[in-house]
Protein backbone atom coordinates (compact mmCIF):
# COMPACT_ATOMS: atom_id res chain seq x y z
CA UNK A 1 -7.97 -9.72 -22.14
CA UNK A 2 -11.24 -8.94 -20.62
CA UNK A 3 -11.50 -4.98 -18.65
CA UNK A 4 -13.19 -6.10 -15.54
CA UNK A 5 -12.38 -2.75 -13.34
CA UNK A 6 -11.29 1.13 -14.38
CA UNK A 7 -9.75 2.39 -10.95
CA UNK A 8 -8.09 5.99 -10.42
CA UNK A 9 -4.41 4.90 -11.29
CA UNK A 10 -4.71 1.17 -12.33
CA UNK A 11 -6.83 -0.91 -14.92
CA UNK A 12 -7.62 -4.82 -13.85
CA UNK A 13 -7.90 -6.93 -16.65
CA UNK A 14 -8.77 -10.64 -16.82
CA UNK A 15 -6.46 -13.46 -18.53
CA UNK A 16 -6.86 -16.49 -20.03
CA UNK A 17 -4.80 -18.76 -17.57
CA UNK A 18 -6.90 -17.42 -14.25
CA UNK A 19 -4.78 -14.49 -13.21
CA UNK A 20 -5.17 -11.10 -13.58
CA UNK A 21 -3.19 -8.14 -14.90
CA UNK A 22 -2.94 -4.64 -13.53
CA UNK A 23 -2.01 -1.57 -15.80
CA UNK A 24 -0.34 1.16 -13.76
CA UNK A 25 -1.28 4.70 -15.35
CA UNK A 26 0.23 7.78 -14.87
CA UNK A 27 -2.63 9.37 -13.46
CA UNK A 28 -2.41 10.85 -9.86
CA UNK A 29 -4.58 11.40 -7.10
CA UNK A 30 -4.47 15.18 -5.92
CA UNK A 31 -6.21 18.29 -5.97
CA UNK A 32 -5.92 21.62 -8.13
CA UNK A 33 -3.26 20.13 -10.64
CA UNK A 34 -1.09 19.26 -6.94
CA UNK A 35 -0.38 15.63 -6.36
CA UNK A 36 -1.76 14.57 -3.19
CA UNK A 37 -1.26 10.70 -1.84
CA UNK A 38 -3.93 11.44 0.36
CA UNK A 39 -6.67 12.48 -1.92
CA UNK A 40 -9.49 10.65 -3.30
CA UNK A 41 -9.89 11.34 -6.53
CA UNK A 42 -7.23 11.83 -9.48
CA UNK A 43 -6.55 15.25 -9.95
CA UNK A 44 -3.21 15.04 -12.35
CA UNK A 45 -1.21 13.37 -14.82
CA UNK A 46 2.52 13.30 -14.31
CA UNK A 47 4.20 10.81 -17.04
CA UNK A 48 6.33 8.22 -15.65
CA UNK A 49 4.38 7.98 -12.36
CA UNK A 50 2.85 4.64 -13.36
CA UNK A 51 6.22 3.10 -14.56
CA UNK A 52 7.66 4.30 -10.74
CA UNK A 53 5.08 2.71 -9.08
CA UNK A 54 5.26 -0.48 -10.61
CA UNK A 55 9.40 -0.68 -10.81
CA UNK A 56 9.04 -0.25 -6.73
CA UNK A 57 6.08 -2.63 -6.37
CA UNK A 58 8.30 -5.29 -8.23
CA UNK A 59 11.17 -4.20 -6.30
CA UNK A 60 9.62 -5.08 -3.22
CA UNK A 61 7.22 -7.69 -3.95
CA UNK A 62 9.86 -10.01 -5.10
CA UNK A 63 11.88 -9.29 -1.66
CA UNK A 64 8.88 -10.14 0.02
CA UNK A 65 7.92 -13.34 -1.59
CA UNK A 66 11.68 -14.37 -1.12
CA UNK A 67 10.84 -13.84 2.98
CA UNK A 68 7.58 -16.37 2.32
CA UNK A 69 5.07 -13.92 2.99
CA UNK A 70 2.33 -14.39 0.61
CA UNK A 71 1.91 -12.44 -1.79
CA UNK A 72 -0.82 -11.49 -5.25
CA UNK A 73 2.78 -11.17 -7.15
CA UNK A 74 3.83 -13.39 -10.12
CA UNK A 75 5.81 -11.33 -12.05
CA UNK A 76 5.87 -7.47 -13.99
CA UNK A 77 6.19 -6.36 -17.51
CA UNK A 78 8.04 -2.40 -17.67
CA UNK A 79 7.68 -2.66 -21.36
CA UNK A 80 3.40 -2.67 -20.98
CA UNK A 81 3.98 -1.24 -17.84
CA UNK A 82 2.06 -4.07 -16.29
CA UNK A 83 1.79 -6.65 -13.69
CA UNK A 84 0.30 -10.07 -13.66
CA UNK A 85 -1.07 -11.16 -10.70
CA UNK A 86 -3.12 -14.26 -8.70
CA UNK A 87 -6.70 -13.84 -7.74
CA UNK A 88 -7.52 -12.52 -4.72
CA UNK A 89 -10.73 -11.26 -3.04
CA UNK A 90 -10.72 -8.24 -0.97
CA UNK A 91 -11.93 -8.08 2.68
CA UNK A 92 -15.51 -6.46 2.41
CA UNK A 93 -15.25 -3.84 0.12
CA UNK A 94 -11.72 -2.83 0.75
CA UNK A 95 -9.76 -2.80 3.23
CA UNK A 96 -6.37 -0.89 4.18
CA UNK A 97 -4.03 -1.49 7.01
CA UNK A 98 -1.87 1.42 8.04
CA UNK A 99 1.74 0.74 9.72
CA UNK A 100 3.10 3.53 11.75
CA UNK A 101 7.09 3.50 12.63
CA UNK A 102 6.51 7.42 14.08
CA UNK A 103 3.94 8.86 14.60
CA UNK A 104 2.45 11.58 12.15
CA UNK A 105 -0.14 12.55 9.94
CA UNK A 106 -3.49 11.31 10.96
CA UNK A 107 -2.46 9.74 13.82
CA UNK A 108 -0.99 12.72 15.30
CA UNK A 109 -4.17 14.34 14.46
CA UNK A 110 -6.28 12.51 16.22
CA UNK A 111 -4.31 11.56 19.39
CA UNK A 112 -2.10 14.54 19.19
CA UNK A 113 -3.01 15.51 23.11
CA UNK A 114 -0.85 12.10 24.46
CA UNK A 115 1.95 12.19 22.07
CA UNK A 116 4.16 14.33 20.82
CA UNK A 117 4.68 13.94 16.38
CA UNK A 118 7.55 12.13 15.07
CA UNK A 119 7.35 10.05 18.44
CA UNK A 120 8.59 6.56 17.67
CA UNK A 121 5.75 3.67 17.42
CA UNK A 122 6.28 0.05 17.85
CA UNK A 123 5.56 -0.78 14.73
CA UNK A 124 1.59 0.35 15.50
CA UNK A 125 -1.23 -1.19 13.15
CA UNK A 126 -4.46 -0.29 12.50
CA UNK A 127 -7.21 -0.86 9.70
CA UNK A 128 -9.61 1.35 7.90
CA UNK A 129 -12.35 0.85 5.44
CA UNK A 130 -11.80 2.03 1.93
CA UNK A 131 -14.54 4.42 1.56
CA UNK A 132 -14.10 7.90 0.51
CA UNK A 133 -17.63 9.20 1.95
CA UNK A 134 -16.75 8.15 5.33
CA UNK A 135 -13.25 9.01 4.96
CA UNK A 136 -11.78 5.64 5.44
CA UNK A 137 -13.57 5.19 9.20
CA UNK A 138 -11.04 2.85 11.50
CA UNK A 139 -12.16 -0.55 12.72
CA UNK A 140 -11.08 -2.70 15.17
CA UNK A 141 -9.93 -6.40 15.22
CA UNK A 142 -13.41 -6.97 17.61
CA UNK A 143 -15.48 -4.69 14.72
CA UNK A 144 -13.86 -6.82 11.40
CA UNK A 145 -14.84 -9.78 13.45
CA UNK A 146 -18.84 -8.96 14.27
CA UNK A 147 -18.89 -7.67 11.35
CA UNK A 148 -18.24 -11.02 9.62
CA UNK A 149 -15.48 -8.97 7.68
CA UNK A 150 -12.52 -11.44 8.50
CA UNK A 151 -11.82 -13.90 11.16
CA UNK A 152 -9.61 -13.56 14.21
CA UNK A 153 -7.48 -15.81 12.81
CA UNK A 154 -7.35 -13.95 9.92
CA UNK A 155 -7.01 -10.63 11.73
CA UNK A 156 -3.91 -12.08 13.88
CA UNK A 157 -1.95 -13.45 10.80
CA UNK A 158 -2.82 -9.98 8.87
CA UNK A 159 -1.12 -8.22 11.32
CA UNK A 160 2.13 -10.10 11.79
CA UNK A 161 2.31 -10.06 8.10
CA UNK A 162 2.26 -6.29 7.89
CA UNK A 163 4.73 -6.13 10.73
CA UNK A 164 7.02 -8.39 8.65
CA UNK A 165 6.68 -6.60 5.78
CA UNK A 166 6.63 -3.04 7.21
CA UNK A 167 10.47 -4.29 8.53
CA UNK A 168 11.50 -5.23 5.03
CA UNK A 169 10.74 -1.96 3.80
CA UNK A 170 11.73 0.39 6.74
CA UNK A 171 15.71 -1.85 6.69
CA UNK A 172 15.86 -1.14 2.86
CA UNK A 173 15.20 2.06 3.05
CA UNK A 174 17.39 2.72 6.06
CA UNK A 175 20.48 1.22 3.93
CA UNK A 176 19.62 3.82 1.39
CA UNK A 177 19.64 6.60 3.84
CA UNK A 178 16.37 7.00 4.42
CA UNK A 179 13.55 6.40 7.48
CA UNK A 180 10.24 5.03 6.77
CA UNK A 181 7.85 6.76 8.92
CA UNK A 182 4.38 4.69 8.31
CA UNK A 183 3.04 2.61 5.33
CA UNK A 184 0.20 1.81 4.26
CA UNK A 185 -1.43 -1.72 2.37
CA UNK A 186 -3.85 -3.55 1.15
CA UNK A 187 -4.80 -7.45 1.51
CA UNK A 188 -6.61 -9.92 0.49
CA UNK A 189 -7.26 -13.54 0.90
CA UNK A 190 -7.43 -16.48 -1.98
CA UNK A 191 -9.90 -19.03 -2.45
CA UNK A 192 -8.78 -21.07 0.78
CA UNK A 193 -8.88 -17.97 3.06
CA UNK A 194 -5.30 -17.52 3.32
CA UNK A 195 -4.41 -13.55 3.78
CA UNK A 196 -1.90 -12.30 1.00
CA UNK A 197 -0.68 -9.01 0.34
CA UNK A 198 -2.40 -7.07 -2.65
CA UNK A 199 -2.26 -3.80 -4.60
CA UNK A 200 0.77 -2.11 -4.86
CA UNK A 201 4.01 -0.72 -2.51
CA UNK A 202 4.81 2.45 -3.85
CA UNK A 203 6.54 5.87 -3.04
CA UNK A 204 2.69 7.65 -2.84
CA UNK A 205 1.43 4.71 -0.22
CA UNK A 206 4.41 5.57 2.33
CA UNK A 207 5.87 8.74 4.56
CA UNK A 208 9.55 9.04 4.22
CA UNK A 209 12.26 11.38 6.04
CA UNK A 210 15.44 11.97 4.72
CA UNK A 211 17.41 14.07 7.88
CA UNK A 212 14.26 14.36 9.52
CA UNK A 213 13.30 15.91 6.53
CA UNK A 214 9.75 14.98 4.84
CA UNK A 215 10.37 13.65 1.02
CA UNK A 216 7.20 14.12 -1.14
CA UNK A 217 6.61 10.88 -3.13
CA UNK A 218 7.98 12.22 -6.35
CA UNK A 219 11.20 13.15 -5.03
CA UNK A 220 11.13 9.59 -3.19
CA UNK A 221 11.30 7.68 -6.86
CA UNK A 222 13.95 9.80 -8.00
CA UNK A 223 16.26 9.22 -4.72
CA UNK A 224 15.37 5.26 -4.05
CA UNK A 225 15.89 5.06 -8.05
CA UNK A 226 19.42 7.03 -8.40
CA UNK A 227 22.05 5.45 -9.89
C-alpha cells in the first residue's frame, strides 16, 4: 500500500486493484485536551474513537447503498480498523454539504433575528468550502456553478441525494429514540461525473437530541451502540 494523504483523523492509502483504503485513527479534533466536532485541528486522542466512527460509517453506508444512492463504500475491516473504498475526486478542494432538520448552531447564529432555535427546517441544505482560514465560507448553487466547481446538474442531484440520505439517518435514529437535528457530508464524483457520497457518517459529523436534550458525540456511540 502506497500513503498518498495524512489527514487529522484518517490516513488514505492506495491499493493495488484501483481503490483506496482509509485508516480511521483515534485522534480527535478539539481544543485544550476537549473534543470539539467543530474544530479544525486535532487537539486529543480518545482510544476507540476511530473504531466508532468507522462501525457507524459501515452501519450506514451499507443502508444507503441498499436505497441505490451512490456511494465511495465497498466494504470495512474492524480488525485494521479500515475501510476500502472506490475512487472519487472531490469538488474543488473540498466540499461539505450541511443538512439541517432544526435549526441550530451556525445557522441560528447567523439568521437568529427570523427564527427562533430548535425551529423545525424542511430538510434545509446548504454547502460550504472546506477551508479552515476562511472558516468554511457558504456558496450557493449559482456560485459552485460560475465558479466551474460543479454543474447544475450536478448541484440538483447532490441535493436530492443528501435529502435522501439525511431521511435514512434522521428514521433510524428516531426508532432508537433519538432526533437528528442537522448532518453534515461530503461528496464527490467518479470518473464519469456521477455525484457519490464520500468520507465518513459518524456521531462527530451530526447534532443529536435525546428529550430535547443535546448528546455530545461520545455519548452518541455509546447510546446508538448499546446492546
Amino acid at each position: 500500500m502506497k500513503l498518498v494523504y495524512t489527514g487529522k483523523t484518517k490516513n488514505v492509502f492506495e491499493l493495488d486493484n484501483g481503490n483506496y483504503l482509509l485508516k480511521f485513527k483515534d485522534d480527535c479534533t478539539g481544543k485544550d485536551g476537549v473534543f470539539d466536532p467543530g474544530e479544525n485541528s486535532v487537539g486529543l486522542t480518545i482510544e476507540g474513537v476511530g473504531d466508532f466512527n468507522l462501525r457507524m460509517t459501515d452501519y450506514y453506508f451499507k443502508k444507503i447503498n441498499e436505497a441505490g444512492i451512490r456511494t465511495h463504500f465497498v466494504k470495512a475491516n474492524f480488525d485494521e480498523t479500515t475501510m476500502e473504498v472506490k475512487p472519487a475526486k472531490v469538488f474543488g478542494h473540498g466540499l461539505e454539504v450541511v443538512c439541517r432538520l432544526r435549526a441550530v448552531g451556525s445557522f441560528i447564529r447567523r439568521y437568529g433575528e427570523y427564527m427562533e432555535s430548535g425551529t423545525e427546517l424542511p430538510a434545509y441544505v446548504e454547502t460550504t468550502f472546506k477551508n479552515d482560514e476562511l472558516g468554511d465560507p457558504l456558496v450557493t448553487k449559482d456560485g459552485l456553478i460560475v465558479l466551474g466547481i460543479m454543474t447544475g446538474e450536478q448541484y440538483d442531484e447532490l441535493k436530492e441525494m443528501t435529502k435522501q440520505i439525511t431521511k435514512i439517518v434522521a428514521d433510524d435514529m428516531k426508532a432508537k429514540g433519538l432526533e437528528l437535528y442537522d448532518i453534515k457530508f461530503e461528496f464527490g464524483y467518479d470518473k464519469d461525473g456521477k455525484v457519490m457520497l464520500i468520507d465518513e457518517i459518524a456521531s462527530g459529523n451530526m447534532r443529536v437530541y435525546k428529550d430535547g436534550e443535546y448528546i455530545d458525540p461520545l455519548t452518541l456511540n455509546e447510546l446508538f451502540f448499546a446492546k
